[in-house]
PDB file of N, CA and C in Angstrom:
ATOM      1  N   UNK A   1     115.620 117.774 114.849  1.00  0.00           N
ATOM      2  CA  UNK A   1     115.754 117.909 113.415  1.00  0.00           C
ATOM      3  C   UNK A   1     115.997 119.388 113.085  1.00  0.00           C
ATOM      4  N   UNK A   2     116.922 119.630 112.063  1.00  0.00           N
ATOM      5  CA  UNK A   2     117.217 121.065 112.158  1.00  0.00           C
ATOM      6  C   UNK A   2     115.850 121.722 111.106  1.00  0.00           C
ATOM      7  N   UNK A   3     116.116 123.009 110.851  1.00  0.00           N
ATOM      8  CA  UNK A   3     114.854 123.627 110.464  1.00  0.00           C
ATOM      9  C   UNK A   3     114.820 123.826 108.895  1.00  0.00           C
ATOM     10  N   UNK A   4     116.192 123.694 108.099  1.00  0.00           N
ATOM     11  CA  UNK A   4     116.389 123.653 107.153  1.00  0.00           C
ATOM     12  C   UNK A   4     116.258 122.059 106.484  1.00  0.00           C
ATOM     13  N   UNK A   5     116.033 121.167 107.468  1.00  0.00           N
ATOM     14  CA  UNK A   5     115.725 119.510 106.750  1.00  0.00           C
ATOM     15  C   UNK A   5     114.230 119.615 107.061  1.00  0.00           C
ATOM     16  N   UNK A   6     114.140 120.104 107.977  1.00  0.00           N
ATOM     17  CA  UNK A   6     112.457 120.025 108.297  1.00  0.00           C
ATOM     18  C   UNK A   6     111.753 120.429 107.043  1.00  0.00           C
ATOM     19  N   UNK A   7     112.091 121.563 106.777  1.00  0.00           N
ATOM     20  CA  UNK A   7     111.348 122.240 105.667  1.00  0.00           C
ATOM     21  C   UNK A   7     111.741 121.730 104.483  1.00  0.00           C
ATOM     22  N   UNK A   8     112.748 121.058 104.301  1.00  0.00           N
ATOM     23  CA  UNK A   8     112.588 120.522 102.801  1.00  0.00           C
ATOM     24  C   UNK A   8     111.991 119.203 102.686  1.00  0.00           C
ATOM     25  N   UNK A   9     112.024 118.509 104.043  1.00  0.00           N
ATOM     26  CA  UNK A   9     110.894 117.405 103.714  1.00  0.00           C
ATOM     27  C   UNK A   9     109.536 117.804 103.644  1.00  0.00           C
ATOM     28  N   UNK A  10     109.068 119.026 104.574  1.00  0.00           N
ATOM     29  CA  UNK A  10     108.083 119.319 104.215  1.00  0.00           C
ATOM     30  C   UNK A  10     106.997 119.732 102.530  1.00  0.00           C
ATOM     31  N   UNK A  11     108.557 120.772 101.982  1.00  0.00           N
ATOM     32  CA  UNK A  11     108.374 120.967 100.433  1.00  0.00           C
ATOM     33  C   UNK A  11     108.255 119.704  99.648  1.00  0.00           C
ATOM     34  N   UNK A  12     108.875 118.569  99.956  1.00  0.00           N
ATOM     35  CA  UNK A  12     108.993 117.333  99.054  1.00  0.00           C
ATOM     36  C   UNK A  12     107.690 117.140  99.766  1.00  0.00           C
ATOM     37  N   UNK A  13     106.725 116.660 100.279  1.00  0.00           N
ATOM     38  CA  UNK A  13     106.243 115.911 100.482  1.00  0.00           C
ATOM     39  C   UNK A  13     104.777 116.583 100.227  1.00  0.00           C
ATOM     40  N   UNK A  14     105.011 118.329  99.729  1.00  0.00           N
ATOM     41  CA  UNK A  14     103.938 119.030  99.502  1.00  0.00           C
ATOM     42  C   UNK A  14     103.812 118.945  97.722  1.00  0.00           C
ATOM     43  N   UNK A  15     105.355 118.361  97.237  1.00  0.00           N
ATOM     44  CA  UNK A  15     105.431 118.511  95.487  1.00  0.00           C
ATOM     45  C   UNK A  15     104.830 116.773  95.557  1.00  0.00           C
ATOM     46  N   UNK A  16     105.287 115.888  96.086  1.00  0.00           N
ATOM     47  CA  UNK A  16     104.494 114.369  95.954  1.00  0.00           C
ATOM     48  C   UNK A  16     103.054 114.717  96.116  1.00  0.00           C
ATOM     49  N   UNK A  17     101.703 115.540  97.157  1.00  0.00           N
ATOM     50  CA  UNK A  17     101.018 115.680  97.163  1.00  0.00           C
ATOM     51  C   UNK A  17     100.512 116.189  96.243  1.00  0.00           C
ATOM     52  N   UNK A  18     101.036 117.314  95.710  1.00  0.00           N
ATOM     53  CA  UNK A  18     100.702 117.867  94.149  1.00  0.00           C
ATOM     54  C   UNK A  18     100.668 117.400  92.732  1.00  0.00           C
ATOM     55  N   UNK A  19     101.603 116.609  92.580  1.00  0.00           N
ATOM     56  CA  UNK A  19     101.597 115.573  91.531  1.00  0.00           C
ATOM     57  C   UNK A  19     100.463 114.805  91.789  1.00  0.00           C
ATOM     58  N   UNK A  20     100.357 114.061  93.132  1.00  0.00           N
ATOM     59  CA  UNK A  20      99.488 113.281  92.808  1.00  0.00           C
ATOM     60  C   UNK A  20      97.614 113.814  92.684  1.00  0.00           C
ATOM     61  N   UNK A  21      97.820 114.852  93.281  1.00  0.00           N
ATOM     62  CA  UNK A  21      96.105 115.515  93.091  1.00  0.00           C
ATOM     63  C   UNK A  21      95.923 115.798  91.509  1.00  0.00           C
ATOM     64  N   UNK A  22      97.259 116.358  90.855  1.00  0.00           N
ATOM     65  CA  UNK A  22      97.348 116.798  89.443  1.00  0.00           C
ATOM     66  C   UNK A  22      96.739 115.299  89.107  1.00  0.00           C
ATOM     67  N   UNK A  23      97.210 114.162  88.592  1.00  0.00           N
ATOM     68  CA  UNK A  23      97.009 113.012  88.707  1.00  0.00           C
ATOM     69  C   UNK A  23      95.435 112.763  88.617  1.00  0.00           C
ATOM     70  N   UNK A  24      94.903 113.091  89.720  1.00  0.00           N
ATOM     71  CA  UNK A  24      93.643 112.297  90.247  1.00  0.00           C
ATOM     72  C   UNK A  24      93.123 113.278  89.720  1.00  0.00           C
ATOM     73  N   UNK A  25      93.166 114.427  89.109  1.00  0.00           N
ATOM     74  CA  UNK A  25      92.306 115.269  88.572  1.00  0.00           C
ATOM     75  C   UNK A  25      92.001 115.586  86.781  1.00  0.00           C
ATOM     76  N   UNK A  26      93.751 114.639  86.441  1.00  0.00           N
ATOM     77  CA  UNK A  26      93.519 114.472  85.230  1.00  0.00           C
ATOM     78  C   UNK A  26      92.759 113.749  85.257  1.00  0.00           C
ATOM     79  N   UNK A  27      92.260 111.965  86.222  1.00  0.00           N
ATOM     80  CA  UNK A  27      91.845 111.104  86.141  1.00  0.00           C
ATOM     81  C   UNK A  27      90.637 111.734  86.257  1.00  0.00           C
ATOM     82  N   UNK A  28      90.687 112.605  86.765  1.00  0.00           N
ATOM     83  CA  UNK A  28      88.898 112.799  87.158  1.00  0.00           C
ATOM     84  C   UNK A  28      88.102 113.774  86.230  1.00  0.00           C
ATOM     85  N   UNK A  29      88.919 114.102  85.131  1.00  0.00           N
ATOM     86  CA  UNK A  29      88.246 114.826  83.914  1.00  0.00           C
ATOM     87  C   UNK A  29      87.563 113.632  82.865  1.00  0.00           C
ATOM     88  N   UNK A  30      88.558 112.540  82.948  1.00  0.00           N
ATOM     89  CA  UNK A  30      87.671 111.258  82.310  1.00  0.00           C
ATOM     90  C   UNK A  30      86.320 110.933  82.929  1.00  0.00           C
ATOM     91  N   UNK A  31      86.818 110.979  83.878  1.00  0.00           N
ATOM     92  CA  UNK A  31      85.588 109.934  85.278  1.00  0.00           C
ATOM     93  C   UNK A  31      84.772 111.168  85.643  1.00  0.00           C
ATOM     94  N   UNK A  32      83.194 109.865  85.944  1.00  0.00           N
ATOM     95  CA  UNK A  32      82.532 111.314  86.008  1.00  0.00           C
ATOM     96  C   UNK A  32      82.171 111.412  87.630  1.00  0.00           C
ATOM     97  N   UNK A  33      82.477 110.333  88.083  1.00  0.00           N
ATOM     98  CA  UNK A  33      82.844 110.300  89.916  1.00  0.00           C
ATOM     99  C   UNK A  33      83.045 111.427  90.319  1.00  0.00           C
ATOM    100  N   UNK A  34      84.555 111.660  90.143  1.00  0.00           N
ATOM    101  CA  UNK A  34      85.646 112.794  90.482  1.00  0.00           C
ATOM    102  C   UNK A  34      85.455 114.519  89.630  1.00  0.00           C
ATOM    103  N   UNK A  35      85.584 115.321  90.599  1.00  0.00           N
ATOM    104  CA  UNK A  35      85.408 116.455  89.837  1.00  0.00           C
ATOM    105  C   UNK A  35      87.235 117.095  89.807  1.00  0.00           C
ATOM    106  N   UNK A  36      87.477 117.173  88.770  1.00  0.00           N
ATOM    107  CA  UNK A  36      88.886 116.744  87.754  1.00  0.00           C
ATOM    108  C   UNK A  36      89.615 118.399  88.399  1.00  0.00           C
ATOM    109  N   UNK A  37      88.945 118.977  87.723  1.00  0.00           N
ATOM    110  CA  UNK A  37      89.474 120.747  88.311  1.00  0.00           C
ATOM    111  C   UNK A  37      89.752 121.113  89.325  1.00  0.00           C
ATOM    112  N   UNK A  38      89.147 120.455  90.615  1.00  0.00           N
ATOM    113  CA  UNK A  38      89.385 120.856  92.155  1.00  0.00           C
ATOM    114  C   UNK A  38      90.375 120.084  92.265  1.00  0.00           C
ATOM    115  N   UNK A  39      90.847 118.875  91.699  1.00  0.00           N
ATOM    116  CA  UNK A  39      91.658 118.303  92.093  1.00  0.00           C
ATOM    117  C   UNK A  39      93.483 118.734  91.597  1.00  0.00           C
ATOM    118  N   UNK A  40      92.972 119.409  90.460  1.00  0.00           N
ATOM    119  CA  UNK A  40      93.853 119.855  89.397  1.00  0.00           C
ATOM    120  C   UNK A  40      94.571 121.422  90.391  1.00  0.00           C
ATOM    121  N   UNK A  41      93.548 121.971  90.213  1.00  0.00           N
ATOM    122  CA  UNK A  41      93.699 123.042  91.106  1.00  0.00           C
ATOM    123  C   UNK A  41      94.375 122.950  92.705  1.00  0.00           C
ATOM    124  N   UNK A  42      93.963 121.975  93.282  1.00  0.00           N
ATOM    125  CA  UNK A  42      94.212 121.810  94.601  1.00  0.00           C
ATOM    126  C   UNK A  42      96.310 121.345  94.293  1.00  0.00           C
ATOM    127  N   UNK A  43      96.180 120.860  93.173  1.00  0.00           N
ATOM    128  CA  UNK A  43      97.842 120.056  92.978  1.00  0.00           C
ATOM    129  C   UNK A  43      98.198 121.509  92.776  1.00  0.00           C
ATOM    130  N   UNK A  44      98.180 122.343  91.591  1.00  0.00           N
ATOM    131  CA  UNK A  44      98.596 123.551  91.360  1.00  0.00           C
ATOM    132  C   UNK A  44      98.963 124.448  92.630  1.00  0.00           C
ATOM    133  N   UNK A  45      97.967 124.471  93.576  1.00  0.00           N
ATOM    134  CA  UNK A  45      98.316 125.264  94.977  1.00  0.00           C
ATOM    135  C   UNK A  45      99.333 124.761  95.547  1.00  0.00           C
ATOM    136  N   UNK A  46      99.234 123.500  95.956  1.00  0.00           N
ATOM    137  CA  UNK A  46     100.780 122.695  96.307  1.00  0.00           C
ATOM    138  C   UNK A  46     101.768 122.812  95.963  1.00  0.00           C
ATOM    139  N   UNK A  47     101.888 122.873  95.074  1.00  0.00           N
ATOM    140  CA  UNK A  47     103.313 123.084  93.912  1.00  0.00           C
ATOM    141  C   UNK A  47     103.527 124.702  93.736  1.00  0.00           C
ATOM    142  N   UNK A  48     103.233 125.636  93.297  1.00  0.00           N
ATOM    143  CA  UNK A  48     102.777 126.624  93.120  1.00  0.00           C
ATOM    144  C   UNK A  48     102.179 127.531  94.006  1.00  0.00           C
ATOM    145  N   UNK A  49     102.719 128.032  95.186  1.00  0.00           N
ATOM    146  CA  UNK A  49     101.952 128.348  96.599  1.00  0.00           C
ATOM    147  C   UNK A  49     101.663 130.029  96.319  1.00  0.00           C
ATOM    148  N   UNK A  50     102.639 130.657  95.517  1.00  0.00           N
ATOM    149  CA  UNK A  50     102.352 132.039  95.321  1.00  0.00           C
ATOM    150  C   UNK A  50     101.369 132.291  94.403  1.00  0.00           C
ATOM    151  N   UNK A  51     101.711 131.586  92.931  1.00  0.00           N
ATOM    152  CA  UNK A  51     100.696 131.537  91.816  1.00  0.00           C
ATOM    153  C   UNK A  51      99.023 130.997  92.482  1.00  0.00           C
ATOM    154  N   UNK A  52      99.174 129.909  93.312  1.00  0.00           N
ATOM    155  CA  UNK A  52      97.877 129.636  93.583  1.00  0.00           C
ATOM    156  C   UNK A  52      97.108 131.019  94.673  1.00  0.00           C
ATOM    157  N   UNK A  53      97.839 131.438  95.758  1.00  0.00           N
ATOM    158  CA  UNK A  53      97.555 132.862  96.249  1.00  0.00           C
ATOM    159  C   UNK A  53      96.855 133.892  95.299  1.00  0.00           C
ATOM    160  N   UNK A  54      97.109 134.172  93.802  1.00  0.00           N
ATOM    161  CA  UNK A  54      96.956 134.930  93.120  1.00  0.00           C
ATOM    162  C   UNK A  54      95.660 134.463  92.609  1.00  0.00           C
ATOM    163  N   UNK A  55      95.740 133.236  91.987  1.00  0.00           N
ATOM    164  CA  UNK A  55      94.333 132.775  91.251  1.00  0.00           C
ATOM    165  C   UNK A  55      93.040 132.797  92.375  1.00  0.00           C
ATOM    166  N   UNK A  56      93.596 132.720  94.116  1.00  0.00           N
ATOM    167  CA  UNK A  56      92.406 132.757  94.856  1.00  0.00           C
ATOM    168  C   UNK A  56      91.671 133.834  95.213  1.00  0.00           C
ATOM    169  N   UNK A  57      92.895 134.855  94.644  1.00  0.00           N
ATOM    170  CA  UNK A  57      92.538 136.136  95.051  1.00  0.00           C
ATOM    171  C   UNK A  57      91.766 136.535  94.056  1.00  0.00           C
ATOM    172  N   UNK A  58      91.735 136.046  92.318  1.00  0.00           N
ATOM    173  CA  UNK A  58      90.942 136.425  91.756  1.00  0.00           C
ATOM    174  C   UNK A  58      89.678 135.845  91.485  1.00  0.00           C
ATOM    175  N   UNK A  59      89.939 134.731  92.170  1.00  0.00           N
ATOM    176  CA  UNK A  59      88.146 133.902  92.627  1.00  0.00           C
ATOM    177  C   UNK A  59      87.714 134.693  93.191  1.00  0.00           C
ATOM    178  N   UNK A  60      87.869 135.253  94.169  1.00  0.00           N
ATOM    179  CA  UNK A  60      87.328 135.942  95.393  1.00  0.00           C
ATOM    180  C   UNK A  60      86.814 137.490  94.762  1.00  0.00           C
ATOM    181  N   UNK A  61      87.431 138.158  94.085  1.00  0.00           N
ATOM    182  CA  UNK A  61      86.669 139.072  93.180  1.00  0.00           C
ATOM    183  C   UNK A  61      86.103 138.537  91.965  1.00  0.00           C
ATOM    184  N   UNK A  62      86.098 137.704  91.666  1.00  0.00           N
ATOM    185  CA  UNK A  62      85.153 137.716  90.273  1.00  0.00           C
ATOM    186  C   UNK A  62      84.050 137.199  91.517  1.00  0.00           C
ATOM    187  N   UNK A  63      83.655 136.338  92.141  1.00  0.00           N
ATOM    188  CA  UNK A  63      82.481 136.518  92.932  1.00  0.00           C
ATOM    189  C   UNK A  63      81.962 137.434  93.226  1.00  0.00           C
ATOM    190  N   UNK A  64      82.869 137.978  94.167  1.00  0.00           N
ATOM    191  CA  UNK A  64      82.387 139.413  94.988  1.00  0.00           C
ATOM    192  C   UNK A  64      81.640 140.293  93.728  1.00  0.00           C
ATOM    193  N   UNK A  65      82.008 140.378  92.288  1.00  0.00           N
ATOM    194  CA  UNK A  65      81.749 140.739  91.554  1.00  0.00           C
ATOM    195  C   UNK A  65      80.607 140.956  90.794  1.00  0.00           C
ATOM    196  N   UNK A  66      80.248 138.904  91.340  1.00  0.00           N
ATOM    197  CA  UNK A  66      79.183 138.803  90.764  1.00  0.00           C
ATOM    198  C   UNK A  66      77.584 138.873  92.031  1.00  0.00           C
ATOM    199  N   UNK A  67      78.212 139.423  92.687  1.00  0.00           N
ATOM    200  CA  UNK A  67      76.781 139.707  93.753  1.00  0.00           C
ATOM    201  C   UNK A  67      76.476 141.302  94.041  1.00  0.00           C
ATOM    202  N   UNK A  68      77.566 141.808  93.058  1.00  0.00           N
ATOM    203  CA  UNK A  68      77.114 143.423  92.578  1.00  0.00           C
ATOM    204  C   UNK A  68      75.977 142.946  91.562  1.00  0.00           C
TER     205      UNK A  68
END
């Protein structure tokens, strides 16, 4: 398989994964099962691989932040 089909099935099949966590996380802001945001978030990283890089990086200091 060449490397340029490889990788775009890979991207499609990382934007189907993302939709559907988006999905299960809207579902899971109703439901009190599911915690709605991780799931929301987890679709956003999928879809969004640079933007999600950025938001982890600022998890990671507002913690670090908060154990000053």
């Amino acid at each position: 398989m060449e490397k340029a089909k490889k990788h775009k099935i890979i991207r499609t099949a990382e934007i189907i994964g993302g939709i559907i966590l988006i999905l299960l996380g809207i579902v899971g802001l109703v439901l009190p099962l599911l915690q709605g945001f991780l799931f929301i978030f987890a679709g956003i990283v999928l879809l969004f691989p640079e933007e999600g890089k950025k938001i982890i990086k600022k998890i990671k200091k507002f913690f670090k932040n908060l154990k000053k």
